[in-house]
N, C-alpha and C. Protein backbone atom coordinates (compact mmCIF):
# COMPACT_ATOMS: atom_id res chain seq x y z
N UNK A 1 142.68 89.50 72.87
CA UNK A 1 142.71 88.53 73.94
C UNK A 1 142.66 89.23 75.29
N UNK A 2 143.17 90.12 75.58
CA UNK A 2 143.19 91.02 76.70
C UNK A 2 141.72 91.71 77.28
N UNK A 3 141.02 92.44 75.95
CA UNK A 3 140.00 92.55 76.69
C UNK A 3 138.90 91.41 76.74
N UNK A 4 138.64 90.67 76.56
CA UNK A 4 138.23 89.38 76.86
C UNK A 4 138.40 89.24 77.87
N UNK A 5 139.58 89.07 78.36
CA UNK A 5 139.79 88.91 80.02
C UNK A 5 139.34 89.17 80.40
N UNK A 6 139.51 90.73 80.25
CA UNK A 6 138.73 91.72 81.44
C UNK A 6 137.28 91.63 80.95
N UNK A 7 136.79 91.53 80.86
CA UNK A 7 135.11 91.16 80.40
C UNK A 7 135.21 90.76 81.10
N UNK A 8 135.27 89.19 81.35
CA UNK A 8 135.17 88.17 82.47
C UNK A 8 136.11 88.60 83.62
N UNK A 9 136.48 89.38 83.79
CA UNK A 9 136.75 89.12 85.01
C UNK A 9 135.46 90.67 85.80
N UNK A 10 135.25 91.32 84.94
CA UNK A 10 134.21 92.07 86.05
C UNK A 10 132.74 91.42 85.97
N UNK A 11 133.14 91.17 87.20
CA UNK A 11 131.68 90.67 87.98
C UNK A 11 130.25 91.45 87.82
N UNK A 12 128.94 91.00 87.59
CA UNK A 12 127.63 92.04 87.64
C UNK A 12 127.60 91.96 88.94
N UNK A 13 127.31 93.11 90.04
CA UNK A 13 127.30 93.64 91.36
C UNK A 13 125.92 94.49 91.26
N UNK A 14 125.04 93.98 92.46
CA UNK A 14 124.00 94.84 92.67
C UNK A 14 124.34 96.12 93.72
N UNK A 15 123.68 97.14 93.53
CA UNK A 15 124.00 97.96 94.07
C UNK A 15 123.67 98.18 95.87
N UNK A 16 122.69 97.30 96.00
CA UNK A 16 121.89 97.39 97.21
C UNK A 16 122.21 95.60 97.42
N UNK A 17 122.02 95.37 98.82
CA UNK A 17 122.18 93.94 99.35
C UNK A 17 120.60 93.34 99.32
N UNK A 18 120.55 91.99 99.88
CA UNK A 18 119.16 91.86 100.15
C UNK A 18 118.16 92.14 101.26
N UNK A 19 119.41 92.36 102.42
CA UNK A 19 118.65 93.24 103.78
C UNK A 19 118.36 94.84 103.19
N UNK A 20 119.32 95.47 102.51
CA UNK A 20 118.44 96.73 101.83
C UNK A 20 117.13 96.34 101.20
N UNK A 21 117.01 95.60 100.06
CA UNK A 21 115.41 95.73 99.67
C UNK A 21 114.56 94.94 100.97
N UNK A 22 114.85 94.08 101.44
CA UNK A 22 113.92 93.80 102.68
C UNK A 22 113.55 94.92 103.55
N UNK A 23 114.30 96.02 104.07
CA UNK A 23 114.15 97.39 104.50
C UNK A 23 113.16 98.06 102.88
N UNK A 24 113.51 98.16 102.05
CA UNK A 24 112.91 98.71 101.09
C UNK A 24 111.45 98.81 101.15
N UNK A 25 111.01 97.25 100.88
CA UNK A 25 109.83 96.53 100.95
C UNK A 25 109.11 96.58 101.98
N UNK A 26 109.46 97.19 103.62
CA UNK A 26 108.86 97.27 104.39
C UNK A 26 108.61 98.72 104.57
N UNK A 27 109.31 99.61 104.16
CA UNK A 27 109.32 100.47 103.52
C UNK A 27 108.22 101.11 103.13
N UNK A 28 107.95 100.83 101.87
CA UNK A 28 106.82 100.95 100.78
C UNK A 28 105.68 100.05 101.75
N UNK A 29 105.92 99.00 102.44
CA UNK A 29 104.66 98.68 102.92
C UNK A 29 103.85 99.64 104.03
N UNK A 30 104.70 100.10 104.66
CA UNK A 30 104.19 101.29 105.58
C UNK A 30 103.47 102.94 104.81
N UNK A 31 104.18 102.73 104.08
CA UNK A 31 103.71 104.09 103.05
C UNK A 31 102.44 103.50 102.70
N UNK A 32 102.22 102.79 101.84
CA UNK A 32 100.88 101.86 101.36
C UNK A 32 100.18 102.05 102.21
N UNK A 33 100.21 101.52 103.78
CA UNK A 33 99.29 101.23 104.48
C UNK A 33 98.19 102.19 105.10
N UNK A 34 99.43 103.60 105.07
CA UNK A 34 99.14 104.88 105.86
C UNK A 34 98.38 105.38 104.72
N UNK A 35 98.67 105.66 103.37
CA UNK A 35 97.80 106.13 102.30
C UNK A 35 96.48 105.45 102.72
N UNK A 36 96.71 104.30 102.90
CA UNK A 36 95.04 103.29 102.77
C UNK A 36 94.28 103.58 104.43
N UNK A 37 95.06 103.94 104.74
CA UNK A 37 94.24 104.68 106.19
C UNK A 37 93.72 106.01 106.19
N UNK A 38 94.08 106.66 105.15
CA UNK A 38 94.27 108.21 104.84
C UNK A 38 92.62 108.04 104.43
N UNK A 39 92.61 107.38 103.69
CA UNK A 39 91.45 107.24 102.46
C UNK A 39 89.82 107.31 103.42
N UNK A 40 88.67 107.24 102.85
CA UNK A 40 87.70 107.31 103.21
C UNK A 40 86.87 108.73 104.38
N UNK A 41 86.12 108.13 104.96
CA UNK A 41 85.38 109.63 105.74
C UNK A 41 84.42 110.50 105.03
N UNK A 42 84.66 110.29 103.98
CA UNK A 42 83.61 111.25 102.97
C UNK A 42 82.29 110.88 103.02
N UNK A 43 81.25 111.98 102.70
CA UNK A 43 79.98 111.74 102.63
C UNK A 43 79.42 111.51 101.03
N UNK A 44 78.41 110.64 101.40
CA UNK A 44 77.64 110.38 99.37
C UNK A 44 77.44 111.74 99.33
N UNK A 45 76.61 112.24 100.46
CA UNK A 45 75.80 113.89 100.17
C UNK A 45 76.98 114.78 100.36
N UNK A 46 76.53 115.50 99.08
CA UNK A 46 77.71 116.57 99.16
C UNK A 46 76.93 117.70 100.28
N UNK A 47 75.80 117.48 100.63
CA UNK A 47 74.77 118.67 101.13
C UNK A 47 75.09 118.37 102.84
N UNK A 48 75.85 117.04 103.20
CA UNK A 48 75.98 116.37 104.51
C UNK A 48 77.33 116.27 105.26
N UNK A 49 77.47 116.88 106.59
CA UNK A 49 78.87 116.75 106.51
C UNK A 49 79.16 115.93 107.52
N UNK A 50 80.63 115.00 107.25
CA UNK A 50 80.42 113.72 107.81
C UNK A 50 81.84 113.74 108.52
N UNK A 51 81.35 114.00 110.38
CA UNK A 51 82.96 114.27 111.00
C UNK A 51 83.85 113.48 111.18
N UNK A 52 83.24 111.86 110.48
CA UNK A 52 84.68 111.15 110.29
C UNK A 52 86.06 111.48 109.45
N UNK A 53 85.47 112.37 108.74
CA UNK A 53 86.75 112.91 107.95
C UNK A 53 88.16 113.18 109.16
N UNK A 54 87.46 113.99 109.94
CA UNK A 54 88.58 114.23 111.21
C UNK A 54 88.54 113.32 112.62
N UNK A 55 88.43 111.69 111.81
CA UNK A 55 89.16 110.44 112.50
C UNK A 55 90.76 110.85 113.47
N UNK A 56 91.11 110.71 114.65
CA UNK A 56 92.18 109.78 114.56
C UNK A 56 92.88 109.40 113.68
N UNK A 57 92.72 108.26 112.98
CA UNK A 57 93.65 107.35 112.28
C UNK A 57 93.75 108.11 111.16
N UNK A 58 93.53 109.47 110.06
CA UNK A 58 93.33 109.93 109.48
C UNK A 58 94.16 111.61 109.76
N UNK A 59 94.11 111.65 110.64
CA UNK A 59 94.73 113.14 111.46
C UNK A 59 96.26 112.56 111.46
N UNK A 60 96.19 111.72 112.67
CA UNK A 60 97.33 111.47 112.88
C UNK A 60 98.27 110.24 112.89
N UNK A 61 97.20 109.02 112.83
CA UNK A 61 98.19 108.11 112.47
C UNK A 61 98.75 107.89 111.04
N UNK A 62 97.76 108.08 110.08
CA UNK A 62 98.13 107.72 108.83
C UNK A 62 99.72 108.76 108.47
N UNK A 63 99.26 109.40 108.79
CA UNK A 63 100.56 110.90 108.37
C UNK A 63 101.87 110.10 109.04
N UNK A 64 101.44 109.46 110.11
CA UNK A 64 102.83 109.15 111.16
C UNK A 64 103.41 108.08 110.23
N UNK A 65 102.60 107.05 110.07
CA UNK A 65 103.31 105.92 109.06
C UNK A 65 103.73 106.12 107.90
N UNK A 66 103.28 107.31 107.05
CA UNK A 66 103.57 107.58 106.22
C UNK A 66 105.39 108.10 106.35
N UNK A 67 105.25 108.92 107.22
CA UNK A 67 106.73 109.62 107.46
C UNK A 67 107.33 108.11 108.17
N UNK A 68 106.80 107.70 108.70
CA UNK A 68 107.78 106.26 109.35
C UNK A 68 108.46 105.59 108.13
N UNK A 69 107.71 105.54 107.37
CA UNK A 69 107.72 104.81 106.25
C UNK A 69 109.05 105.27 105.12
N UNK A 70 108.88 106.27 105.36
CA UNK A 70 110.23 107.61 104.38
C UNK A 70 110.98 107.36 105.09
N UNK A 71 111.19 107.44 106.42
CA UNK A 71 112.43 107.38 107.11
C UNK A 71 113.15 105.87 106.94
N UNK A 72 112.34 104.74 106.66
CA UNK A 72 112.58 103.32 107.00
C UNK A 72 113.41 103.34 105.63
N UNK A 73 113.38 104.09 104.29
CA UNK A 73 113.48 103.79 102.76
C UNK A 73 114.91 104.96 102.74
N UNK A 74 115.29 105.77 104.03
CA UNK A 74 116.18 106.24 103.95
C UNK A 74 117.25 105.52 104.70
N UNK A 75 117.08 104.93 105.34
CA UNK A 75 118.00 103.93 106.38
C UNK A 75 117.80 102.76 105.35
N UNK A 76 117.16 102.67 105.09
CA UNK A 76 117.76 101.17 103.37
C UNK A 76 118.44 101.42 102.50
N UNK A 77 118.36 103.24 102.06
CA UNK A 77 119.09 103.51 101.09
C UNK A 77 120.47 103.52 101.30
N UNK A 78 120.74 103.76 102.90
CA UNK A 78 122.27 104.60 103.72
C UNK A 78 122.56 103.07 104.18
N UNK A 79 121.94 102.04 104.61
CA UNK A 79 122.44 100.69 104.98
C UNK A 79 123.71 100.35 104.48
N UNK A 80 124.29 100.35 105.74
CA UNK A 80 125.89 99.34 105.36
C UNK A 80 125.72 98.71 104.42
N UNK A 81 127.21 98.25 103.17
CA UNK A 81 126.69 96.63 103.31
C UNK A 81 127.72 95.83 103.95
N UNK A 82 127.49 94.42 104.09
CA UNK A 82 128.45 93.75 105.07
C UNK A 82 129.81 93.75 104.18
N UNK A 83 130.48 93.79 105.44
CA UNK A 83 131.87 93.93 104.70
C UNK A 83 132.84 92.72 104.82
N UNK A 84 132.22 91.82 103.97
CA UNK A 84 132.60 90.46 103.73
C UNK A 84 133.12 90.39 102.67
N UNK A 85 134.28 89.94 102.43
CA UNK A 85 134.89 89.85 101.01
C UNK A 85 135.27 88.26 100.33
N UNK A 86 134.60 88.32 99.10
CA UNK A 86 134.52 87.18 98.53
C UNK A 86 135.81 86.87 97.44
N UNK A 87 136.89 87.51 97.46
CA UNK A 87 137.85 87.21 96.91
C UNK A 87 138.67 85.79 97.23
């Protein structure tokens, strides 16, 4: 009878709140985005060389969002959570 109790009485608790995965998710969306900026510049001809490779958005922004993006998924991971107690 005793442990029964205690069964029910511990609660399932997520580890992260829902403003953490909302940080999460924006997160990963910045990473995504900067990869998908990364991408392209290449030539069909391998015999042709094509100086969009060394874009702007490819040099230096994509890299920036990318690291924006790591930093945003480390401040979700370290996020308070509110310290509201439901007892």
């Amino acid at each position: 009878m005793g442990e029964k109790k205690r069964k029910e009485e511990v609660k399932a608790e997520f580890v992260f709140e829902r403003k953490n995965y909302k940080f999460m998710l924006i997160g990963i969306a910045f990473i995504a985005f900067g990869f998908i900026l990364m991408t392209g510049g290449g030539s069909d001809d391998p015999n042709v060389f094509n100086p969009a490779i060394y874009n702007w958005q490819r040099i230096r922004l994509a890299p920036a969002l990318v690291l924006l993006g790591f930093a945003i998924e480390v401040y979700a991971i370290l996020l308070k959570p509110d310290s509201k107690k439901d007892n």
